[in-house]
PDB file of N, CA and C in Angstrom:
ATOM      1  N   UNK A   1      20.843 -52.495 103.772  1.00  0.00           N
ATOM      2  CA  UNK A   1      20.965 -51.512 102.697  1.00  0.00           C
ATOM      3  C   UNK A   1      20.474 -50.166 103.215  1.00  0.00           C
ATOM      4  N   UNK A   2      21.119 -48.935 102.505  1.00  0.00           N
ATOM      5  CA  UNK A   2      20.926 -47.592 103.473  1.00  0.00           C
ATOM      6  C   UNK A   2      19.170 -47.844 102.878  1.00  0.00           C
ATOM      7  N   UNK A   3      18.951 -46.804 103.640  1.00  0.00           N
ATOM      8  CA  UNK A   3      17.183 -46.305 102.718  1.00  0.00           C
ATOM      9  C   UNK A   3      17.444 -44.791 101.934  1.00  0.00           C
ATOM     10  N   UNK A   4      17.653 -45.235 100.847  1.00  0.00           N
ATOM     11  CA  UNK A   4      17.494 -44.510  99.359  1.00  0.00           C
ATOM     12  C   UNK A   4      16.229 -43.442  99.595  1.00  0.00           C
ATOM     13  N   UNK A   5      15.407 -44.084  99.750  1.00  0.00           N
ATOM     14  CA  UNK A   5      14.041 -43.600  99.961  1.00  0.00           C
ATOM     15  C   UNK A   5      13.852 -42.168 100.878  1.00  0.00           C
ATOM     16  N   UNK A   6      14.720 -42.297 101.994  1.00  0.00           N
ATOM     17  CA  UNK A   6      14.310 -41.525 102.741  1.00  0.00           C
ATOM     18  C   UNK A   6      14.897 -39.710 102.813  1.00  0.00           C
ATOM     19  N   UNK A   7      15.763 -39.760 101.319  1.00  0.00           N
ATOM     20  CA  UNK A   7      16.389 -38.597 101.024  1.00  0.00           C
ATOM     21  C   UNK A   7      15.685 -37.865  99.894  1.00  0.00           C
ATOM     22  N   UNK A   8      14.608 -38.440  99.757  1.00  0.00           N
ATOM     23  CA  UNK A   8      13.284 -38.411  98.444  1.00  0.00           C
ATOM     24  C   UNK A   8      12.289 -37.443  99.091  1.00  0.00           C
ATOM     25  N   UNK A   9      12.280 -36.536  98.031  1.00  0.00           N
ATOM     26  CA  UNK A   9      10.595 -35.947  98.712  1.00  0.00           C
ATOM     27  C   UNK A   9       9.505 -35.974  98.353  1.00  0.00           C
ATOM     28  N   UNK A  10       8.992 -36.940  98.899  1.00  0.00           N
ATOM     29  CA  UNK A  10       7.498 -37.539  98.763  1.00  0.00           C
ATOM     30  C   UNK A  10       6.451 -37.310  99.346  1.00  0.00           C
ATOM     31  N   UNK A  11       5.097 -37.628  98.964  1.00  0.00           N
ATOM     32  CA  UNK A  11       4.541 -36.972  99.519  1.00  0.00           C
ATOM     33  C   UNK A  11       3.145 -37.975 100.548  1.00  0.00           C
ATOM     34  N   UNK A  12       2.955 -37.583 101.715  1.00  0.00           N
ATOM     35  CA  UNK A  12       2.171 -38.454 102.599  1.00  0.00           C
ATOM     36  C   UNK A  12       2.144 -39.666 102.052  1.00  0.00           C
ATOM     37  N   UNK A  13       1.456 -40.020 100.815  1.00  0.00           N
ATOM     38  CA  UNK A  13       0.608 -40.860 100.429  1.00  0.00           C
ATOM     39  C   UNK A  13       1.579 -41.965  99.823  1.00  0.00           C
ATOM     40  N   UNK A  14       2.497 -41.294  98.895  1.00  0.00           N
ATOM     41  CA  UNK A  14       3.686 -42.593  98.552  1.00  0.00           C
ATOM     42  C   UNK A  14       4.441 -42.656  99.631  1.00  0.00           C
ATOM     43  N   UNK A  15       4.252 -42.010 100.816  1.00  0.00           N
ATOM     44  CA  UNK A  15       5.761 -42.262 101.959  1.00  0.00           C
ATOM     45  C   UNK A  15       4.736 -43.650 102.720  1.00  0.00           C
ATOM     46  N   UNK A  16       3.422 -43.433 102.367  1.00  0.00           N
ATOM     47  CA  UNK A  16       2.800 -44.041 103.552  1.00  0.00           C
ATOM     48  C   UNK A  16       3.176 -45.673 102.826  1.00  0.00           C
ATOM     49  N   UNK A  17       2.458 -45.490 101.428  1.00  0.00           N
ATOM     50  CA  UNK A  17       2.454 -46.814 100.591  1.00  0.00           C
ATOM     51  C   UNK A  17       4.034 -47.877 100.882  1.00  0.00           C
ATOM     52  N   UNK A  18       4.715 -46.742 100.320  1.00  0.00           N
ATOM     53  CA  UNK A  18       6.597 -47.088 101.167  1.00  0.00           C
ATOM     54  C   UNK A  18       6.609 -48.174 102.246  1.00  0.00           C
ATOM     55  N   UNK A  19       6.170 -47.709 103.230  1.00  0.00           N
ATOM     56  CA  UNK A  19       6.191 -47.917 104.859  1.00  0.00           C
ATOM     57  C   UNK A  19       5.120 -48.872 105.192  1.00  0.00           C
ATOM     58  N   UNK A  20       4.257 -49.409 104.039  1.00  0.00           N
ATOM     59  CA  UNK A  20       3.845 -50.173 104.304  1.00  0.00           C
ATOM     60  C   UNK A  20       4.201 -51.142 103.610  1.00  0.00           C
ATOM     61  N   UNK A  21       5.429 -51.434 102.831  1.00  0.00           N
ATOM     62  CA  UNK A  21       6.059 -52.528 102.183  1.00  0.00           C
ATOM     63  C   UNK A  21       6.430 -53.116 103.391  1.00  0.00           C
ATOM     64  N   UNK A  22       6.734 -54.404 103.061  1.00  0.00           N
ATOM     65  CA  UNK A  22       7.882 -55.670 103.866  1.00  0.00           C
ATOM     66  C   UNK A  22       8.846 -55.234 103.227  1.00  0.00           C
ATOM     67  N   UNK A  23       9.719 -55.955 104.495  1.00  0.00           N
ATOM     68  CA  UNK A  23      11.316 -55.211 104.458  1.00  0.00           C
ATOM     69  C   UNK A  23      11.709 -55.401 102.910  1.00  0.00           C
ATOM     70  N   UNK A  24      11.264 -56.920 102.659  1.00  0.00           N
ATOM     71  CA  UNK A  24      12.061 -57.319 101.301  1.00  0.00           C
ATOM     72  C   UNK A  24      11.581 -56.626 100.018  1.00  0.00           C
ATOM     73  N   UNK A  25      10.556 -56.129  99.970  1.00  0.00           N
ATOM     74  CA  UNK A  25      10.179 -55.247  98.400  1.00  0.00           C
ATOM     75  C   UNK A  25      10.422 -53.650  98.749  1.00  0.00           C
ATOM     76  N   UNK A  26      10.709 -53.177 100.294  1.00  0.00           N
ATOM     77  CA  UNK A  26      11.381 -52.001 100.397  1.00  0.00           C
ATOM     78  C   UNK A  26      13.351 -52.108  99.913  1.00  0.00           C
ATOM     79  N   UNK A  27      13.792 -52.917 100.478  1.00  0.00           N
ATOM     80  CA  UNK A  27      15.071 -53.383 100.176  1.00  0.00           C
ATOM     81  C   UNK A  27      15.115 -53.482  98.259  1.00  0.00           C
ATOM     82  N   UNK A  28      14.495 -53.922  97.590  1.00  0.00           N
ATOM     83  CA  UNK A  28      14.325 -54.230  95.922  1.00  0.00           C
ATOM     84  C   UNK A  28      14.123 -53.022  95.711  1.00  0.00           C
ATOM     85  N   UNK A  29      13.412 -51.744  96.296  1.00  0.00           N
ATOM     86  CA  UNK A  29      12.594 -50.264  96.173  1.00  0.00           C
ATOM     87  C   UNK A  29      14.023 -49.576  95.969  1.00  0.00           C
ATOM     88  N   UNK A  30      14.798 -49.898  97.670  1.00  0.00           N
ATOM     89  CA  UNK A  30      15.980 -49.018  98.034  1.00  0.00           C
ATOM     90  C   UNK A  30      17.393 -49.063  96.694  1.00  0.00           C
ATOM     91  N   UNK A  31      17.229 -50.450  96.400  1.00  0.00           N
ATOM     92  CA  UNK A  31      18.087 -51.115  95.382  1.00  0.00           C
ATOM     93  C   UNK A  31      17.981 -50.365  93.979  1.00  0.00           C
ATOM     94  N   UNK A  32      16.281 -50.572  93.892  1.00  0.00           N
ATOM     95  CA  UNK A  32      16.363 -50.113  92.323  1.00  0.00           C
ATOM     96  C   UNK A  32      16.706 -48.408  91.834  1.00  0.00           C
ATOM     97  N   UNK A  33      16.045 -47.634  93.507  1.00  0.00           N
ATOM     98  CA  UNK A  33      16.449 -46.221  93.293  1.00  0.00           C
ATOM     99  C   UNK A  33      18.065 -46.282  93.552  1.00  0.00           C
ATOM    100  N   UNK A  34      18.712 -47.128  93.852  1.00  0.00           N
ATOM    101  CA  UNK A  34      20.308 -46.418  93.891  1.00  0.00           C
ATOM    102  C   UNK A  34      21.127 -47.160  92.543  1.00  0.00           C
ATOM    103  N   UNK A  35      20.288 -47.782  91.911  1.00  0.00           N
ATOM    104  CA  UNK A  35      20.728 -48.304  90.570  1.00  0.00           C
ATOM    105  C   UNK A  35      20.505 -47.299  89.668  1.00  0.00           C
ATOM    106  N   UNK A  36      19.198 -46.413  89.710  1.00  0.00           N
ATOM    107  CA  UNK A  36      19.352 -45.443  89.185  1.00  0.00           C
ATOM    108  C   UNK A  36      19.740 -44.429  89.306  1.00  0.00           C
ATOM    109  N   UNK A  37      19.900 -44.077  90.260  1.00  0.00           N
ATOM    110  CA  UNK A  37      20.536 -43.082  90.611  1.00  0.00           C
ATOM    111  C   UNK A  37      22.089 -43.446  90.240  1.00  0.00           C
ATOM    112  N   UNK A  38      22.946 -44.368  90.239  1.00  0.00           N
ATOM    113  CA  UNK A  38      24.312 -44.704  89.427  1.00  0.00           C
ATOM    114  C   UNK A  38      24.411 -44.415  88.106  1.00  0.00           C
ATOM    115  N   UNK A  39      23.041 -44.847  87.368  1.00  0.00           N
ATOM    116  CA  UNK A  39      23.357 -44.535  86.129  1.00  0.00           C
ATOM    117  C   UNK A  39      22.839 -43.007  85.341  1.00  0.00           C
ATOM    118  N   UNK A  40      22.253 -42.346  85.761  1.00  0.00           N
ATOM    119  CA  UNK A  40      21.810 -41.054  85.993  1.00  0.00           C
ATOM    120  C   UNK A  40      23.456 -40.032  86.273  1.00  0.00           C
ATOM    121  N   UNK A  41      23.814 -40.299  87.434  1.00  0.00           N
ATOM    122  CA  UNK A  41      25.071 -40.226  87.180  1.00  0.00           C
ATOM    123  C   UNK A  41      26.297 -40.235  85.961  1.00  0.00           C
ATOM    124  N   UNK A  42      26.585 -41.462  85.937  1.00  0.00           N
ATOM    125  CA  UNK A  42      27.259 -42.004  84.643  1.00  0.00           C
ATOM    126  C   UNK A  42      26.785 -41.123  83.761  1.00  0.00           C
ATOM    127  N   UNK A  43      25.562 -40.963  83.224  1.00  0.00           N
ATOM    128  CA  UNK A  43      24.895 -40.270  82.093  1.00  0.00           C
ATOM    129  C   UNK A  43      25.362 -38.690  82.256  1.00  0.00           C
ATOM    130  N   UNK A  44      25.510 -38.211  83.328  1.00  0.00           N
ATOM    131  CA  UNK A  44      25.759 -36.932  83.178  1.00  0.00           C
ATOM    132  C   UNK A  44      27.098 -36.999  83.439  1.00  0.00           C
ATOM    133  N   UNK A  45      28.215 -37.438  83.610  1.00  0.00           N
ATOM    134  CA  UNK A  45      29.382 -37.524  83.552  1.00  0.00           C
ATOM    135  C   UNK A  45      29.678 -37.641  82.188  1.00  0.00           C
ATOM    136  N   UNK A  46      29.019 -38.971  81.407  1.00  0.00           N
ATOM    137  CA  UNK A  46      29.837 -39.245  80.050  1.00  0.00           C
ATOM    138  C   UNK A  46      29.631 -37.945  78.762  1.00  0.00           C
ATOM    139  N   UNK A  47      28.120 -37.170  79.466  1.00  0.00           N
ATOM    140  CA  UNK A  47      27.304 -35.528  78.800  1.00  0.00           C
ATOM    141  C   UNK A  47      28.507 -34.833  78.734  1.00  0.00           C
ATOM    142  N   UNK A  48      28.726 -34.602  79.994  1.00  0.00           N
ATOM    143  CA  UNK A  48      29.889 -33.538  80.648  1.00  0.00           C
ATOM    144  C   UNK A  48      31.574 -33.794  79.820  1.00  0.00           C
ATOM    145  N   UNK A  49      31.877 -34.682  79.940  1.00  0.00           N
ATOM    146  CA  UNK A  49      32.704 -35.606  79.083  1.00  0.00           C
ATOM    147  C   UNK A  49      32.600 -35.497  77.478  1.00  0.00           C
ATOM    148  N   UNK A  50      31.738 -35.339  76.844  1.00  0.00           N
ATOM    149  CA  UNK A  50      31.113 -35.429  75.445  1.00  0.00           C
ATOM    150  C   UNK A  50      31.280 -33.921  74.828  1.00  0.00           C
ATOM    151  N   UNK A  51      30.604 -32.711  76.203  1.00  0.00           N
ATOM    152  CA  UNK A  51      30.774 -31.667  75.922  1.00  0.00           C
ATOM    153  C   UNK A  51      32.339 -30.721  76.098  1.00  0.00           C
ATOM    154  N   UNK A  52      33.045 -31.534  76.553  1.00  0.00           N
ATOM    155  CA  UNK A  52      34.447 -31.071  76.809  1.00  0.00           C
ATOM    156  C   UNK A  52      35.328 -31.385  75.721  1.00  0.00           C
ATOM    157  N   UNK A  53      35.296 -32.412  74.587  1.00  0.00           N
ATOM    158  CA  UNK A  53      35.620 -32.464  73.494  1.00  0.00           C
ATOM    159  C   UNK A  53      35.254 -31.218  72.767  1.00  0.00           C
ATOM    160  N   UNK A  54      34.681 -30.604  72.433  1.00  0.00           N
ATOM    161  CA  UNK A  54      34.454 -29.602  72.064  1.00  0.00           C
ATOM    162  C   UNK A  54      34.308 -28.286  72.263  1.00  0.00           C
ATOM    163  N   UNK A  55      35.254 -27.999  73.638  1.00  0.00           N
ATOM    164  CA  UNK A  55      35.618 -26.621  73.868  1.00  0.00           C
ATOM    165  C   UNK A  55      37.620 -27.244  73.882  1.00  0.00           C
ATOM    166  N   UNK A  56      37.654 -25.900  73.215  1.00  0.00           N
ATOM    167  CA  UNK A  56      39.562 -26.119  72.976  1.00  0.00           C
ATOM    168  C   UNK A  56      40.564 -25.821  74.164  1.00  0.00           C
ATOM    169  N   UNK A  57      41.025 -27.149  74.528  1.00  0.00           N
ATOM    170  CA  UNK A  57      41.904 -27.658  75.225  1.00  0.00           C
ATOM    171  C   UNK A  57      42.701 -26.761  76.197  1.00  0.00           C
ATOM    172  N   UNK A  58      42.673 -25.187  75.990  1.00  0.00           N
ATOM    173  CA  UNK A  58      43.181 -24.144  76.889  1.00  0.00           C
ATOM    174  C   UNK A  58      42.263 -24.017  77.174  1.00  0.00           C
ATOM    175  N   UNK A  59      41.090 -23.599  77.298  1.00  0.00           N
ATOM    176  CA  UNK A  59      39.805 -24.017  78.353  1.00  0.00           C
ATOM    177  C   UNK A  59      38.816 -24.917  78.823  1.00  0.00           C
ATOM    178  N   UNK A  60      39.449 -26.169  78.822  1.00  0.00           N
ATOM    179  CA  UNK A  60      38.783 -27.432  79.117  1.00  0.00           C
ATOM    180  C   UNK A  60      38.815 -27.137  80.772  1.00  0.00           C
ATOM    181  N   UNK A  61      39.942 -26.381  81.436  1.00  0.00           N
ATOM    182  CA  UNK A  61      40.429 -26.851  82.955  1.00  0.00           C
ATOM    183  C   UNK A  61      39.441 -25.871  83.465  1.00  0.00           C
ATOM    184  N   UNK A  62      39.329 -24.429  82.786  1.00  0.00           N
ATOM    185  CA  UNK A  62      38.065 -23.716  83.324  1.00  0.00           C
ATOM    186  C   UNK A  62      36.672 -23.756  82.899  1.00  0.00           C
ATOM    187  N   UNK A  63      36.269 -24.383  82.380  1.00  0.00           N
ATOM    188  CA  UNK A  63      34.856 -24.283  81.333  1.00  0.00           C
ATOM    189  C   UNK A  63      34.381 -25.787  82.719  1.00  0.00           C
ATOM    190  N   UNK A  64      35.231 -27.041  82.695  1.00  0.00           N
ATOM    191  CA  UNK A  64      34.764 -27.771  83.724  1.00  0.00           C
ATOM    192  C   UNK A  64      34.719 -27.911  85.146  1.00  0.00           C
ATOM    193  N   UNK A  65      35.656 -26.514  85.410  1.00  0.00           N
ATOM    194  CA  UNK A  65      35.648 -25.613  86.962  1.00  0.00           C
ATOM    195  C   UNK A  65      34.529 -25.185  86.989  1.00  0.00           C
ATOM    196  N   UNK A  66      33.519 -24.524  86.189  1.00  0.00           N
ATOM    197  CA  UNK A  66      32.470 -23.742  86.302  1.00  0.00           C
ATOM    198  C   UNK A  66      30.998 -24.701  85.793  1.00  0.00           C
ATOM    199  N   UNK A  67      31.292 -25.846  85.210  1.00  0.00           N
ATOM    200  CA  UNK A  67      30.151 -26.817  85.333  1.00  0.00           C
ATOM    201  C   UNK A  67      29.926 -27.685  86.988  1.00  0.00           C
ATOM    202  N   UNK A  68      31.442 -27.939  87.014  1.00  0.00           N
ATOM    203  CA  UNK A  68      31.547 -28.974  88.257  1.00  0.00           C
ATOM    204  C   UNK A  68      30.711 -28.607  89.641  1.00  0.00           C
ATOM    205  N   UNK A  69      31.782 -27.074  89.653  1.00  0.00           N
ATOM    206  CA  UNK A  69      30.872 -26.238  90.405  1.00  0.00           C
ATOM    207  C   UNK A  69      32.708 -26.034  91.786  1.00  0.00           C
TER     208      UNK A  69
END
């Protein structure tokens, strides 16, 4: 599994705690941050989604050009 972890900015003390897991409760660590990180996601997609119902339909294509980015 990639390491989730290591794109995090943490600081000495939780990187150290980290690094001193066994592989297998770092692997459950790496797991649970990319589970959230999926649904964190989702959540701001279905936002983004929610808020586009309610701008009128000739500017849905630019209003979500300028959120998306």
């Amino acid at each position: 599994m990639a390491n989730t972890t290591a794109g995090l900015r943490l600081d000495a003390q939780t990187r150290a705690a980290i690094d001193g897991l066994d592989a297998a409760s770092r692997d459950r660590l790496d797991g649970l941050i990319a589970d959230a990180d999926r649904q964190q996601r989702t959540q701001i997609e279905q936002a983004v989604e929610d808020a586009m119902a309610i701008v009128p339909a000739l500017f849905r294509k630019r209003v979500r050009k300028m959120i998306m980015g």
